[in-house]
N, C-alpha and C. Protein backbone atom coordinates (compact mmCIF):
# COMPACT_ATOMS: atom_id res chain seq x y z
N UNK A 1 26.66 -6.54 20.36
CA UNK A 1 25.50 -7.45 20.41
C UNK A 1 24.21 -6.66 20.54
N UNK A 2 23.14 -7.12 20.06
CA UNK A 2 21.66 -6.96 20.08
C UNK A 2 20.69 -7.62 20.81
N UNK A 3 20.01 -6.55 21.39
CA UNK A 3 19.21 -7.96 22.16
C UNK A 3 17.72 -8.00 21.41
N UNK A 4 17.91 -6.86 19.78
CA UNK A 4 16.68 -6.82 19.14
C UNK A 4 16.00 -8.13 18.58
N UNK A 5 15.26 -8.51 17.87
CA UNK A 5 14.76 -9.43 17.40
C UNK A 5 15.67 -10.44 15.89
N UNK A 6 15.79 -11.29 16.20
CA UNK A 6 16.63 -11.73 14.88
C UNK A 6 16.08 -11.72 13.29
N UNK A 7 16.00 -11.61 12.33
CA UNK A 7 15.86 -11.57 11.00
C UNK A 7 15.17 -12.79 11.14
N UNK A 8 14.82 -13.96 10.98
CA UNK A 8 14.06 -15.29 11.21
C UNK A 8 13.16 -15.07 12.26
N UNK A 9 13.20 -14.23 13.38
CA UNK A 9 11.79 -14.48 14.20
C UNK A 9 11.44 -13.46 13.62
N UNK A 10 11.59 -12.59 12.95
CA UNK A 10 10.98 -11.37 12.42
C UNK A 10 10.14 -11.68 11.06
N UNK A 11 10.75 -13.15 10.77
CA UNK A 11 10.08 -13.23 9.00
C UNK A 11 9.40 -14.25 9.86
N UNK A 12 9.63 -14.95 11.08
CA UNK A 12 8.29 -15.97 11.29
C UNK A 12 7.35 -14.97 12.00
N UNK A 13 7.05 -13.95 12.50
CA UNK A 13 5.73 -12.63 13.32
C UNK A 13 5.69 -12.23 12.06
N UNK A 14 5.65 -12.02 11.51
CA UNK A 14 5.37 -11.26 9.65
C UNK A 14 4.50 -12.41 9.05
N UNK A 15 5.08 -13.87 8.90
CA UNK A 15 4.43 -14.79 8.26
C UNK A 15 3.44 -15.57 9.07
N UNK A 16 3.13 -15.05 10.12
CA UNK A 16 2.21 -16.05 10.96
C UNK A 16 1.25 -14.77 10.98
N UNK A 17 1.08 -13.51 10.92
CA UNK A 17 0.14 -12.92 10.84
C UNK A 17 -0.38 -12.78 9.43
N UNK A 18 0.45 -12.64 8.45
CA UNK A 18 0.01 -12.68 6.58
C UNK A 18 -0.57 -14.09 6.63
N UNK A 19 -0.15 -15.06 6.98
CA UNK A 19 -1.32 -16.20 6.48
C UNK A 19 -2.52 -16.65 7.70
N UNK A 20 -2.22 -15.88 8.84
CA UNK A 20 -3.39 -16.07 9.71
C UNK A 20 -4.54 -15.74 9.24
N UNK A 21 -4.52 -14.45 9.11
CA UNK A 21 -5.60 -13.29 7.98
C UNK A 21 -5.68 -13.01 6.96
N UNK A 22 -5.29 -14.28 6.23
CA UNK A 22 -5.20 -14.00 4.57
C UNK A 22 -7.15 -13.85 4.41
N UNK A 23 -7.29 -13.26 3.27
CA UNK A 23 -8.83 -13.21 2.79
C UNK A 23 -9.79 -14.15 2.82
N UNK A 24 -11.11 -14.05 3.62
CA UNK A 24 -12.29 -15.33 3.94
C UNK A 24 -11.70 -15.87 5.18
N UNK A 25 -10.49 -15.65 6.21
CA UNK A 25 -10.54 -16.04 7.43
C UNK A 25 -11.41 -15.52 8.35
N UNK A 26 -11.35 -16.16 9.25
CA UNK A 26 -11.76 -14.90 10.34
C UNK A 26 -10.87 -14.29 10.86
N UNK A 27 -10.73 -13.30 11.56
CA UNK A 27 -10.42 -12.47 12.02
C UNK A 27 -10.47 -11.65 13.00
N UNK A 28 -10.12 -11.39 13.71
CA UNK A 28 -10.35 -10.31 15.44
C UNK A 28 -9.67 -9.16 15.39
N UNK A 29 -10.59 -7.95 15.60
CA UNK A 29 -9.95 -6.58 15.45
C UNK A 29 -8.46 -6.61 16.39
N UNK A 30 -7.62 -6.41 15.93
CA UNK A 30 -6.76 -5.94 17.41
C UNK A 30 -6.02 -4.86 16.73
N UNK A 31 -5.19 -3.62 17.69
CA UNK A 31 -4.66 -2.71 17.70
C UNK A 31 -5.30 -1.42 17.15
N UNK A 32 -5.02 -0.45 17.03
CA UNK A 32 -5.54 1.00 16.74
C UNK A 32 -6.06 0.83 15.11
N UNK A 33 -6.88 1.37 15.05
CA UNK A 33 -6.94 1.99 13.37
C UNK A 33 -5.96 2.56 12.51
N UNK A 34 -5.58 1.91 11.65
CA UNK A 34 -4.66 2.23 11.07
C UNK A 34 -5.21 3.66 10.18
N UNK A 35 -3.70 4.46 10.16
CA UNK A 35 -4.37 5.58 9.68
C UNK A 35 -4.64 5.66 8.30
N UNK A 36 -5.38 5.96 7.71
CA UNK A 36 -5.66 6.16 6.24
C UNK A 36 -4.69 6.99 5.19
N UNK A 37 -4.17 6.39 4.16
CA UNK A 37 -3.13 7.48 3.73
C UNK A 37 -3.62 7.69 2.22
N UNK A 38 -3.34 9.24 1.86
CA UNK A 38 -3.88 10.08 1.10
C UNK A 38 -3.44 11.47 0.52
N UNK A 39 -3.24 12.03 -0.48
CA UNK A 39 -2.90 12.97 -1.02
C UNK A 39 -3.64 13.96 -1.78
N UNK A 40 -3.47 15.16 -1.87
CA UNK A 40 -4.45 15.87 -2.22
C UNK A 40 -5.11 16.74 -0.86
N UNK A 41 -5.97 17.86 -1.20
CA UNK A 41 -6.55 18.88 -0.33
C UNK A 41 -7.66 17.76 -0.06
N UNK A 42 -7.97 17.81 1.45
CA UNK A 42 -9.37 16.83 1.98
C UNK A 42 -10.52 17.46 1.82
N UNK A 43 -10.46 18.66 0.66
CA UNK A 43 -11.58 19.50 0.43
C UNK A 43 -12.03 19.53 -0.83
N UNK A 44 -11.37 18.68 -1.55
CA UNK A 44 -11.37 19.07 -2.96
C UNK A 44 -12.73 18.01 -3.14
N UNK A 45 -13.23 18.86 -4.61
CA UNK A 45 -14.95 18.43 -4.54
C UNK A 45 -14.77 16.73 -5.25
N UNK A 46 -13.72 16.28 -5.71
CA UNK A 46 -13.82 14.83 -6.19
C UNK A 46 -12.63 13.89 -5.67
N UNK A 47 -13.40 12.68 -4.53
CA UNK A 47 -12.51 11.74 -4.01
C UNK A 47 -11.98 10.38 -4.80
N UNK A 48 -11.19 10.28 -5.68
CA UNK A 48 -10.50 9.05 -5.84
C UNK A 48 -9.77 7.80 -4.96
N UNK A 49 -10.44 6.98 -4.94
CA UNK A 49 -9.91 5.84 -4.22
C UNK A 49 -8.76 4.69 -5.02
N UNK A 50 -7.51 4.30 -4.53
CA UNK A 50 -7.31 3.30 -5.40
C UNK A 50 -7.01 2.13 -4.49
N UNK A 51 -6.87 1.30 -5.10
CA UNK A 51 -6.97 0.12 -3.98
C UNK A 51 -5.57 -0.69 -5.19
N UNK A 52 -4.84 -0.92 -4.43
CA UNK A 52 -3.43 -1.55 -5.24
C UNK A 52 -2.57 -2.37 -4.00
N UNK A 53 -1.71 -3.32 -4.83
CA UNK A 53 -1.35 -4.24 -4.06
C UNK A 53 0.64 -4.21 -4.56
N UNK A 54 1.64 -4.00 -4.23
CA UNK A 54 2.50 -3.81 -4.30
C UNK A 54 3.48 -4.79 -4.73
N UNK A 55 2.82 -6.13 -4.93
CA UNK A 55 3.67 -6.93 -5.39
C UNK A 55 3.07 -7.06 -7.51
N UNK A 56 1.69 -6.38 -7.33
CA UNK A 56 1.24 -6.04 -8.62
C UNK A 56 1.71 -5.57 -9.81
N UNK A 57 2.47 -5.90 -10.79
CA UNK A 57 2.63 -4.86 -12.00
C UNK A 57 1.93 -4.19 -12.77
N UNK A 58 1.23 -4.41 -12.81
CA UNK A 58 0.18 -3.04 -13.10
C UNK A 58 -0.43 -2.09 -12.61
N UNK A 59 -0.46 -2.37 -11.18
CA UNK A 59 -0.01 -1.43 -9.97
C UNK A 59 0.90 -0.53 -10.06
N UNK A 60 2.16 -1.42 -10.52
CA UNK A 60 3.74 -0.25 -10.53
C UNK A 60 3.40 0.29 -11.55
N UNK A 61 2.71 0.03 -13.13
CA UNK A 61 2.92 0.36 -14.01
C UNK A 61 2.07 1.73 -13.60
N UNK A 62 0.83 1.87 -13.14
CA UNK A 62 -0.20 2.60 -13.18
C UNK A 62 0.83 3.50 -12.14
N UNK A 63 1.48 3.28 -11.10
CA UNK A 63 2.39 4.32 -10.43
C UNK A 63 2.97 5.31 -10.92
N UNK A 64 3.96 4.31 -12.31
CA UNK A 64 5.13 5.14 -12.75
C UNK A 64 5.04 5.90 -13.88
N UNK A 65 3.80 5.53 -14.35
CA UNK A 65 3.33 6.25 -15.52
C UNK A 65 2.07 6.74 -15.44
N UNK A 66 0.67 6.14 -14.94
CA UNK A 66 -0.01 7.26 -15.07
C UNK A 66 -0.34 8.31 -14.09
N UNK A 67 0.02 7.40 -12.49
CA UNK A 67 -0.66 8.78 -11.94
C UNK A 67 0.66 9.92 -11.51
N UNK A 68 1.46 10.04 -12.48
CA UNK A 68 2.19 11.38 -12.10
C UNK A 68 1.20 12.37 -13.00
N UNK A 69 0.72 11.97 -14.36
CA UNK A 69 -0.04 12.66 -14.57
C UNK A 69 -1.29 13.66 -14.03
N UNK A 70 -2.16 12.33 -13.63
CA UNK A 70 -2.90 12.55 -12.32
C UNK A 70 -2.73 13.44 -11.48
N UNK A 71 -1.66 13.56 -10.75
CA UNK A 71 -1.66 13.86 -9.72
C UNK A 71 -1.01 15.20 -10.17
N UNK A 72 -0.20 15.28 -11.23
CA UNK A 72 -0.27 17.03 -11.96
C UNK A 72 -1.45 17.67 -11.84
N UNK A 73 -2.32 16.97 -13.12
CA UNK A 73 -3.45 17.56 -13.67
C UNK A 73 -4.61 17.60 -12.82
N UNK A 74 -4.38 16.97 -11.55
CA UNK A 74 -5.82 17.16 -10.76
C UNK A 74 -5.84 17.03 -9.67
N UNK A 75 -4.51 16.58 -8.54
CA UNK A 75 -4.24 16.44 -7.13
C UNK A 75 -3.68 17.91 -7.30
N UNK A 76 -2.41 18.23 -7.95
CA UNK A 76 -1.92 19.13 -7.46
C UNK A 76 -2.78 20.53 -7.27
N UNK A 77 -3.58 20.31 -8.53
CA UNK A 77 -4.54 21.82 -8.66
C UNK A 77 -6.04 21.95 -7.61
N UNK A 78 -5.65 20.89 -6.85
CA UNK A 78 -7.20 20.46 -5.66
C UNK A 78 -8.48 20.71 -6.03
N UNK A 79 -8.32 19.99 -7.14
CA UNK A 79 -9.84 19.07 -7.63
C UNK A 79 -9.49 17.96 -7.39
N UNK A 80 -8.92 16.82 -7.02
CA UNK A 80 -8.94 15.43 -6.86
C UNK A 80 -8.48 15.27 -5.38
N UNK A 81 -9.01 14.42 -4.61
CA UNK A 81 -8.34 13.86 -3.39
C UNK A 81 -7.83 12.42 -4.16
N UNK A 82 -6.61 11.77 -3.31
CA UNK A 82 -6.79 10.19 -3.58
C UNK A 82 -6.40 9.58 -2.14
N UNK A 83 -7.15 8.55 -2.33
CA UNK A 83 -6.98 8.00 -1.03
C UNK A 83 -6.54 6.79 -1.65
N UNK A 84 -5.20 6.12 -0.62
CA UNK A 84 -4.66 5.28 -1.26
C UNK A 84 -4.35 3.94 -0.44
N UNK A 85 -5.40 2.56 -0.67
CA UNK A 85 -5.70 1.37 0.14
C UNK A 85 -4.69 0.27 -0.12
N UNK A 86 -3.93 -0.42 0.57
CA UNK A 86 -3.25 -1.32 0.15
C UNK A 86 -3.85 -2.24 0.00
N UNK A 87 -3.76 -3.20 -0.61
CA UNK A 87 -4.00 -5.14 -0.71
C UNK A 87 -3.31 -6.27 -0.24
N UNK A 88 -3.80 -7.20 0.14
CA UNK A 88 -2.71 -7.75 0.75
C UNK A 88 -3.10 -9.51 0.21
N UNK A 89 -3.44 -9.69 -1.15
CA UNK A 89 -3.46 -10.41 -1.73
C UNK A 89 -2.42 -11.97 -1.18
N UNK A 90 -1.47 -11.24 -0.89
CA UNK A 90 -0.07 -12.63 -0.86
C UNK A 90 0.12 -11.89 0.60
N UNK A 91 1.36 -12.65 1.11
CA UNK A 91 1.95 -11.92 2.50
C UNK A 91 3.42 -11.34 1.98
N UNK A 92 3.62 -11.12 1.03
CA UNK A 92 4.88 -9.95 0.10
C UNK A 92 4.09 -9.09 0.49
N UNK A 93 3.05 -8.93 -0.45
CA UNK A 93 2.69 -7.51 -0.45
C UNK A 93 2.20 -6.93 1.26
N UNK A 94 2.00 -7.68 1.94
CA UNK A 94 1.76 -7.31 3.23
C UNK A 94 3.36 -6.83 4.13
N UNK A 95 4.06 -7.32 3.61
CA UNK A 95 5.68 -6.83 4.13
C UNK A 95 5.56 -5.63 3.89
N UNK A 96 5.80 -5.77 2.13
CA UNK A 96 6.16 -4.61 1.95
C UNK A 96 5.40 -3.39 2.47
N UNK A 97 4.45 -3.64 2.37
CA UNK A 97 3.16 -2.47 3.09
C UNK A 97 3.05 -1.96 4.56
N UNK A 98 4.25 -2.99 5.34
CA UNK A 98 4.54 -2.59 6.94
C UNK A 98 6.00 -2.03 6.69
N UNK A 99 6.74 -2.11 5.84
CA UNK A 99 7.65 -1.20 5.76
C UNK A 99 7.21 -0.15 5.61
N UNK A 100 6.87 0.52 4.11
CA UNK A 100 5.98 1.95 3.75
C UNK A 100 5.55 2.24 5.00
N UNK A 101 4.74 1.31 5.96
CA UNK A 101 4.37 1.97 6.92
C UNK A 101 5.15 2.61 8.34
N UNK A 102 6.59 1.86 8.08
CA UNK A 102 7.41 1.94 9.58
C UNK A 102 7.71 3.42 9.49
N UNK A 103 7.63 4.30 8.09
CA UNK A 103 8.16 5.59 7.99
C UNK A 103 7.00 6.34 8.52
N UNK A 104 7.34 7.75 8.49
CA UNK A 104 6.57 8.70 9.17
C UNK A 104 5.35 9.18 7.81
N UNK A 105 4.17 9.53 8.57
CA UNK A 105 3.08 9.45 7.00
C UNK A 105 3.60 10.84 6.16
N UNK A 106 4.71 11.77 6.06
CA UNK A 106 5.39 12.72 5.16
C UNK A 106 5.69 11.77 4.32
N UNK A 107 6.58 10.64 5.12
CA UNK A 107 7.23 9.60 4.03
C UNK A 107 6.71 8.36 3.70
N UNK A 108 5.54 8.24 3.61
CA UNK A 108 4.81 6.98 3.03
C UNK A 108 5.00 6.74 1.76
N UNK A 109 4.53 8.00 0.66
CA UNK A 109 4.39 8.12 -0.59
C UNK A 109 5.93 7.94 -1.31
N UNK A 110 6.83 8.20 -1.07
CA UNK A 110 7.98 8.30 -1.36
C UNK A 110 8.40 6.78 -1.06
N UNK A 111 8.07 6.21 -0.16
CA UNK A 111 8.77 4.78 -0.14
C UNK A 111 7.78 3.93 -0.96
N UNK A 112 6.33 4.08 -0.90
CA UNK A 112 5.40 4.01 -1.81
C UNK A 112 5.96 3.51 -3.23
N UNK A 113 6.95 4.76 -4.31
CA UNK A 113 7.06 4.83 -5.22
C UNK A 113 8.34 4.64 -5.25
N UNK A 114 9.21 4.08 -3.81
CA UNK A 114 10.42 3.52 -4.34
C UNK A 114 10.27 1.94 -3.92
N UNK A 115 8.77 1.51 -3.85
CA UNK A 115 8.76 0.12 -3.41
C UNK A 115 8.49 -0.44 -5.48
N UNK A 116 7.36 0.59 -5.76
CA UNK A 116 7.18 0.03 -7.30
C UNK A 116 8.46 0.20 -8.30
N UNK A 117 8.98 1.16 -8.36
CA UNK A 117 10.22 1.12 -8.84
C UNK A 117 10.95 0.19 -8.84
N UNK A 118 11.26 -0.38 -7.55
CA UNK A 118 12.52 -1.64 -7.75
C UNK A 118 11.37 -2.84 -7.08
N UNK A 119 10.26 -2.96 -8.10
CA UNK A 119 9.38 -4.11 -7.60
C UNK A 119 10.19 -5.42 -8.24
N UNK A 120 10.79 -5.49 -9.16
CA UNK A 120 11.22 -6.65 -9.55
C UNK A 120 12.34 -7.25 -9.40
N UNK A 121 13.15 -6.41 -8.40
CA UNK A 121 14.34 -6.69 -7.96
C UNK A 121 14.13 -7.20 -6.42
N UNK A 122 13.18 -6.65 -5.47
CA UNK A 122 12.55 -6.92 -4.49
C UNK A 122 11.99 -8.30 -4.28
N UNK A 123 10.74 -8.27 -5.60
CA UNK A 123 10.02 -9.20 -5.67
C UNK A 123 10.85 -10.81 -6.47
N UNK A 124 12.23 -10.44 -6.68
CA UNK A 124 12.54 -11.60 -7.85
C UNK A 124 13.17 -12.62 -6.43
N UNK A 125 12.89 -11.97 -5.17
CA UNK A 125 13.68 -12.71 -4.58
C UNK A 125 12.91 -14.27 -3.83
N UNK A 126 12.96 -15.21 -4.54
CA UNK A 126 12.13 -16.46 -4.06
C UNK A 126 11.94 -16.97 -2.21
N UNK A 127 13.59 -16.70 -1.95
CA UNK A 127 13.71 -16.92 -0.59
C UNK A 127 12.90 -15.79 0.36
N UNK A 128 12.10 -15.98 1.45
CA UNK A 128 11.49 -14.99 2.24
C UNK A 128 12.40 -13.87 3.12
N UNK A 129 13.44 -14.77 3.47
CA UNK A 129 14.68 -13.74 4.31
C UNK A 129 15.05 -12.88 3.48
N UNK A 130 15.19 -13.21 2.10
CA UNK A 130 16.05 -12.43 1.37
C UNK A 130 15.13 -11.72 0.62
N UNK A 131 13.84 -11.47 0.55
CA UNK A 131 12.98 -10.80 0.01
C UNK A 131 12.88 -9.69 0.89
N UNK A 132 12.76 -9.90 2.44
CA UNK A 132 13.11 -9.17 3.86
C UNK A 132 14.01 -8.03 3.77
N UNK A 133 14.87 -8.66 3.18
CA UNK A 133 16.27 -8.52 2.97
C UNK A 133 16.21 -7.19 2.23
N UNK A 134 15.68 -7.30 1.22
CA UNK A 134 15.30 -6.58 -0.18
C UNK A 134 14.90 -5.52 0.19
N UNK A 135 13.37 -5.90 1.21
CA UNK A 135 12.71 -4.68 1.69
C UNK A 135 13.22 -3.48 2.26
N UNK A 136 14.33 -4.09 3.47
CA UNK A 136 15.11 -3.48 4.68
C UNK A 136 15.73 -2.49 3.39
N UNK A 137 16.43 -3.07 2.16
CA UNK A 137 17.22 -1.78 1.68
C UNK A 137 16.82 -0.60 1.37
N UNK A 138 15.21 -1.21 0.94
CA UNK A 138 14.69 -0.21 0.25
C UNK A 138 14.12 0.66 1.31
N UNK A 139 13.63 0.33 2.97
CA UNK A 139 13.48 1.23 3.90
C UNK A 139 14.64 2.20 4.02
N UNK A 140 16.00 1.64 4.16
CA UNK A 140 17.19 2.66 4.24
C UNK A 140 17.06 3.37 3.47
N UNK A 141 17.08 3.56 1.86
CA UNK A 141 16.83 4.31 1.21
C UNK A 141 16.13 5.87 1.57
N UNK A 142 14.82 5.15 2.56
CA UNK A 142 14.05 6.44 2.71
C UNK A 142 14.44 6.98 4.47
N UNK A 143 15.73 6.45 4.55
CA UNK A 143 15.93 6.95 5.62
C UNK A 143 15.53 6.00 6.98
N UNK A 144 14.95 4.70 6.89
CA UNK A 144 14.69 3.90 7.98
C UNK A 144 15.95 3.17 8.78
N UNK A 145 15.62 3.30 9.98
CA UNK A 145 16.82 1.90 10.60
C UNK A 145 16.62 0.88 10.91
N UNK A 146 17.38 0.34 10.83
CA UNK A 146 17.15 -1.36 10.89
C UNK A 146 15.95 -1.86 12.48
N UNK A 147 16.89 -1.10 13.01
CA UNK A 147 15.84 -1.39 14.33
C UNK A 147 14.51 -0.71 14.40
N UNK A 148 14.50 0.64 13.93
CA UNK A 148 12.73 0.96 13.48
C UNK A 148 12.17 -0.03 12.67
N UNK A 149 12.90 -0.93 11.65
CA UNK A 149 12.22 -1.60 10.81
C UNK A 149 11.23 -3.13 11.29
N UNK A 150 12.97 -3.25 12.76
CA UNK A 150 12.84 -4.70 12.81
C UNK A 150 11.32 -4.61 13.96
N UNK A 151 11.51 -3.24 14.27
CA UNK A 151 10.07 -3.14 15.53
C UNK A 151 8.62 -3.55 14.95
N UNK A 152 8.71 -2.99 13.37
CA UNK A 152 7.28 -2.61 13.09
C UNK A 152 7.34 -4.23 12.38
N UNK A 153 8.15 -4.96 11.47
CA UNK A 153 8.25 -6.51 11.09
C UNK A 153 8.01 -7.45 12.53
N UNK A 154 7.60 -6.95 13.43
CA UNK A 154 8.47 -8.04 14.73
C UNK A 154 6.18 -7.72 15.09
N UNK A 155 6.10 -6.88 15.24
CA UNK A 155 4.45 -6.29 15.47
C UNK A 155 3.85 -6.99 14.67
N UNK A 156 3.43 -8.28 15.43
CA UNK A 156 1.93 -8.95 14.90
C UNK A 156 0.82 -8.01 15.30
N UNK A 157 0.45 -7.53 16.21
CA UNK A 157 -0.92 -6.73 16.50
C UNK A 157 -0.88 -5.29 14.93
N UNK A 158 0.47 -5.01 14.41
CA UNK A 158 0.63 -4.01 13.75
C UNK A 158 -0.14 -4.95 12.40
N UNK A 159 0.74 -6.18 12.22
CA UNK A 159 0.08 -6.77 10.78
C UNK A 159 -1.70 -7.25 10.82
N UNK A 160 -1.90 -7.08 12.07
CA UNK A 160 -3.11 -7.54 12.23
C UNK A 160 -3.78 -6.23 11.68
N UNK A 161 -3.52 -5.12 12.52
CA UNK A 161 -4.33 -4.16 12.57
C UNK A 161 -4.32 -3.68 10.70
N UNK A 162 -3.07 -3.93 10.18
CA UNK A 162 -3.36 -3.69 8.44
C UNK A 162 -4.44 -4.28 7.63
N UNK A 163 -4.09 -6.05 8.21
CA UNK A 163 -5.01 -6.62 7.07
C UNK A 163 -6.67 -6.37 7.41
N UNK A 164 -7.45 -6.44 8.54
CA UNK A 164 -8.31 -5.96 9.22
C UNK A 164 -8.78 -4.81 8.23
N UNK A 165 -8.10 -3.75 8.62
CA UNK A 165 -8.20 -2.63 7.73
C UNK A 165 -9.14 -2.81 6.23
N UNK A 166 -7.91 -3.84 5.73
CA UNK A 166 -8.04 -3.96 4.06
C UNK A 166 -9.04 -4.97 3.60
N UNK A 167 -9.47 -5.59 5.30
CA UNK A 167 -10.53 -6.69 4.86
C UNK A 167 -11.48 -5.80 5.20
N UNK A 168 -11.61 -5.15 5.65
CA UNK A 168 -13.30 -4.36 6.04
C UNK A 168 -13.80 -3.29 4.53
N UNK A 169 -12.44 -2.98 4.01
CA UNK A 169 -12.63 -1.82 2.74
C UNK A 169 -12.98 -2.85 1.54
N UNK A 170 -11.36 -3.35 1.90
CA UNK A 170 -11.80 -4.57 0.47
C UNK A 170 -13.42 -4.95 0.17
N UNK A 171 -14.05 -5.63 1.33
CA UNK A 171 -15.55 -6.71 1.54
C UNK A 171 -16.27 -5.15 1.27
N UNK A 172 -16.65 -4.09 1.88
CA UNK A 172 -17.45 -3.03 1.51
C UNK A 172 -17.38 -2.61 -0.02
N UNK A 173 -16.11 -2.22 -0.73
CA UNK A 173 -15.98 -1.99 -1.55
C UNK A 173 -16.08 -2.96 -2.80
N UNK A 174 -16.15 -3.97 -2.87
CA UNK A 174 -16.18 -5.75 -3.68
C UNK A 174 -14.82 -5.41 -4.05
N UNK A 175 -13.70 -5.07 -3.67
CA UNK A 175 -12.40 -5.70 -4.37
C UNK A 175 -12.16 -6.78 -4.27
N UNK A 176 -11.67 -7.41 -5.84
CA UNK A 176 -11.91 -8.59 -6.23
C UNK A 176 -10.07 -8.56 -7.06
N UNK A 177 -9.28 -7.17 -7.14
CA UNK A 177 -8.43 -7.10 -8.22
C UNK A 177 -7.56 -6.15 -8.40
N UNK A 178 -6.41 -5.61 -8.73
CA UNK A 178 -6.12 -5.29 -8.24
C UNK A 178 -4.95 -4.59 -9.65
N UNK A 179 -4.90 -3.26 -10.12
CA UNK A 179 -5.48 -1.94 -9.67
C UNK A 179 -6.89 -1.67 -9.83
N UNK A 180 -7.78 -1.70 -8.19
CA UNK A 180 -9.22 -1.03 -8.86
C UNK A 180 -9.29 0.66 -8.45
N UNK A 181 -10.36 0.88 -8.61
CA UNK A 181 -10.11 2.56 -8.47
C UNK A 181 -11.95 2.53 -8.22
N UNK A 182 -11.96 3.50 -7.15
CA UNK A 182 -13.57 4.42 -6.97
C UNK A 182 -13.54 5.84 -6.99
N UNK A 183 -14.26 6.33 -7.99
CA UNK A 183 -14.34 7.78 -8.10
C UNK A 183 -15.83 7.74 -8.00
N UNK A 184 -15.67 8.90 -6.76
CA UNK A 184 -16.77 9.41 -6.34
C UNK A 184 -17.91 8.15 -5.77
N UNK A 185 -17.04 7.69 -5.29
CA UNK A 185 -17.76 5.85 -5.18
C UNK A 185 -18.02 5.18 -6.24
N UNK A 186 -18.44 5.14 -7.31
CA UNK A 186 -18.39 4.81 -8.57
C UNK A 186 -17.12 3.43 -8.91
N UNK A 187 -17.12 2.78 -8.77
CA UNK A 187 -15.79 1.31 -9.13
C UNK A 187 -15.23 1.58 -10.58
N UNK A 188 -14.40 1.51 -10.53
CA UNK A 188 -13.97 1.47 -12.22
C UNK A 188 -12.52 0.56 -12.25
N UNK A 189 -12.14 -0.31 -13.49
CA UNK A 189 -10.83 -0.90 -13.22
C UNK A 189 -9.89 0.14 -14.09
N UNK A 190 -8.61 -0.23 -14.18
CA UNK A 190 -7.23 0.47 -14.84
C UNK A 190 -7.48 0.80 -15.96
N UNK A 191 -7.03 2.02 -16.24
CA UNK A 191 -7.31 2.87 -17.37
C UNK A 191 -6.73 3.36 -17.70
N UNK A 192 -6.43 3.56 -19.20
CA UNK A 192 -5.18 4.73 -19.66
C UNK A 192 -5.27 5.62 -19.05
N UNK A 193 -4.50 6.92 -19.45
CA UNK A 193 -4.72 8.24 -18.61
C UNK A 193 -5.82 9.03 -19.07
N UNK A 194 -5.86 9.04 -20.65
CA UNK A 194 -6.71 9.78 -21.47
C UNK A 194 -8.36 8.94 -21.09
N UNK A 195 -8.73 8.05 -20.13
CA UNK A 195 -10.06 7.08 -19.78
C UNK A 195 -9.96 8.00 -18.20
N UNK A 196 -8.98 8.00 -17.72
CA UNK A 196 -9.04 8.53 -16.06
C UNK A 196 -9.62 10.04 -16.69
N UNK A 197 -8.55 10.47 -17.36
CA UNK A 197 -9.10 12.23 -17.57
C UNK A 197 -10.52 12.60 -17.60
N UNK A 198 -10.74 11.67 -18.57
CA UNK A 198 -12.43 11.92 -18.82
C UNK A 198 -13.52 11.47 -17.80
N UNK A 199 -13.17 10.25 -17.20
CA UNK A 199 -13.61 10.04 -15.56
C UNK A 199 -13.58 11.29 -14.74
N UNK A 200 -12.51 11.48 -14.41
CA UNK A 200 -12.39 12.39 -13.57
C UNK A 200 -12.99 13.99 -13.63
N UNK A 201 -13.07 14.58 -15.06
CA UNK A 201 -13.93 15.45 -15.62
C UNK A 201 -15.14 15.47 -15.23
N UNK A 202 -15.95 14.18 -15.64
CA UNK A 202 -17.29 14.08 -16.25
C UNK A 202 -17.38 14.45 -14.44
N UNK A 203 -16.73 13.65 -13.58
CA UNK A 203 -17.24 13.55 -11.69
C UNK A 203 -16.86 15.05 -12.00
N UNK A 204 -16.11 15.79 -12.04
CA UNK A 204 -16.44 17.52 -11.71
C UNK A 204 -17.32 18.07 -12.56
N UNK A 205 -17.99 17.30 -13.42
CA UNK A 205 -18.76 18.09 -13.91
C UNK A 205 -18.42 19.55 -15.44
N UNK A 206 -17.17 18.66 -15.18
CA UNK A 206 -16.51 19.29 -16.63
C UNK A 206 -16.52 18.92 -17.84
């Protein structure tokens, strides 16, 4: 026996904080600052922002195909930072985004890109338990346990402290949509790779 939290009070503290603070509520700061997550040297002379929402397909698409490029041709060689904002459009994408987060920030990116990967197997699931359900596998995957999972799903002050987050960037930044992108502060929406390249150039000055 368990005396952890059950799967149903865990999807009702998950769903009472995603539609408490859905977008244009109000809102009350609570819990720590969530930490900012990001890849790339924090020195490199051009910052990319993207702002994406995980239940998005064009989100996954822009994942799985363009920014490996990206992140070849201009994270790895430290000319690009990216800093990378979640959305929390629906309260899916807010799950999924407290999973990614229950891991350690080594392993954000990696559950990151195994949340878009199996987005439609995740996301096809109508029922909320079993969308839960979906998530939990895909935490194991990266190595999570059920009970690390059920701690950080069970943390209303945790879902608070996300959407907070994404409402203060979102409202500063006008996200309105979702993949947007800021280079060098500059807004721009989704772009082939060969539109990012030349973005990303022209900001170094190349």
């Amino acid at each position: 026996m368990t005396n952890g939290p059950t799967r149903r009070q865990i999807l009702a503290t998950a769903t009472a904080a995603s539609f408490a603070f859905l977008p244009g509520m109000g809102l009350a700061q609570s819990g720590p600052t969530t930490a900012e997550m990001s890849v790339g040297d924090e020195n490199a002379p051009v910052t990319m922002v993207e702002y994406a929402m995980f239940t998005c397909p064009h989100c996954a698409t822009f994942h799985l195909e363009t920014w490996p490029q990206i992140k070849a041709n201009f994270v790895d060689t430290g000319k690009v930072r990216l800093v990378y904002r979640e959305v929390y459009f629906n309260r899916a994408s807010l799950w999924a985004g407290m999973i990614a987060r229950c891991a350690s920030p080594d392993r954000y990116f990696g559950l990151v890109d195994l949340l878009y990967r199996e987005q439609s197997e995740w996301l096809a699931n109508n029922d909320p338990e079993a969308m839960i359900a979906a998530l939990y596998g895909i935490g194991r995957q990266a190595g999570l346990t059920d009970a690390e999972m059920d701690a950080c799903m069970s943390d209303q002050g945790f879902a608070e402290t996300l959407v907070a987050e994404y409402q203060k960037n979102a409202q500063a930044d006008g996200i309105d949509s979702t993949p947007s992108f800021l280079i060098d502060g500059e807004k721009v929406g989704n772009m082939s790779y060969a539109e990012f390249e030349a973005a990303l150039n022209a900001a170094l000055g190349e």
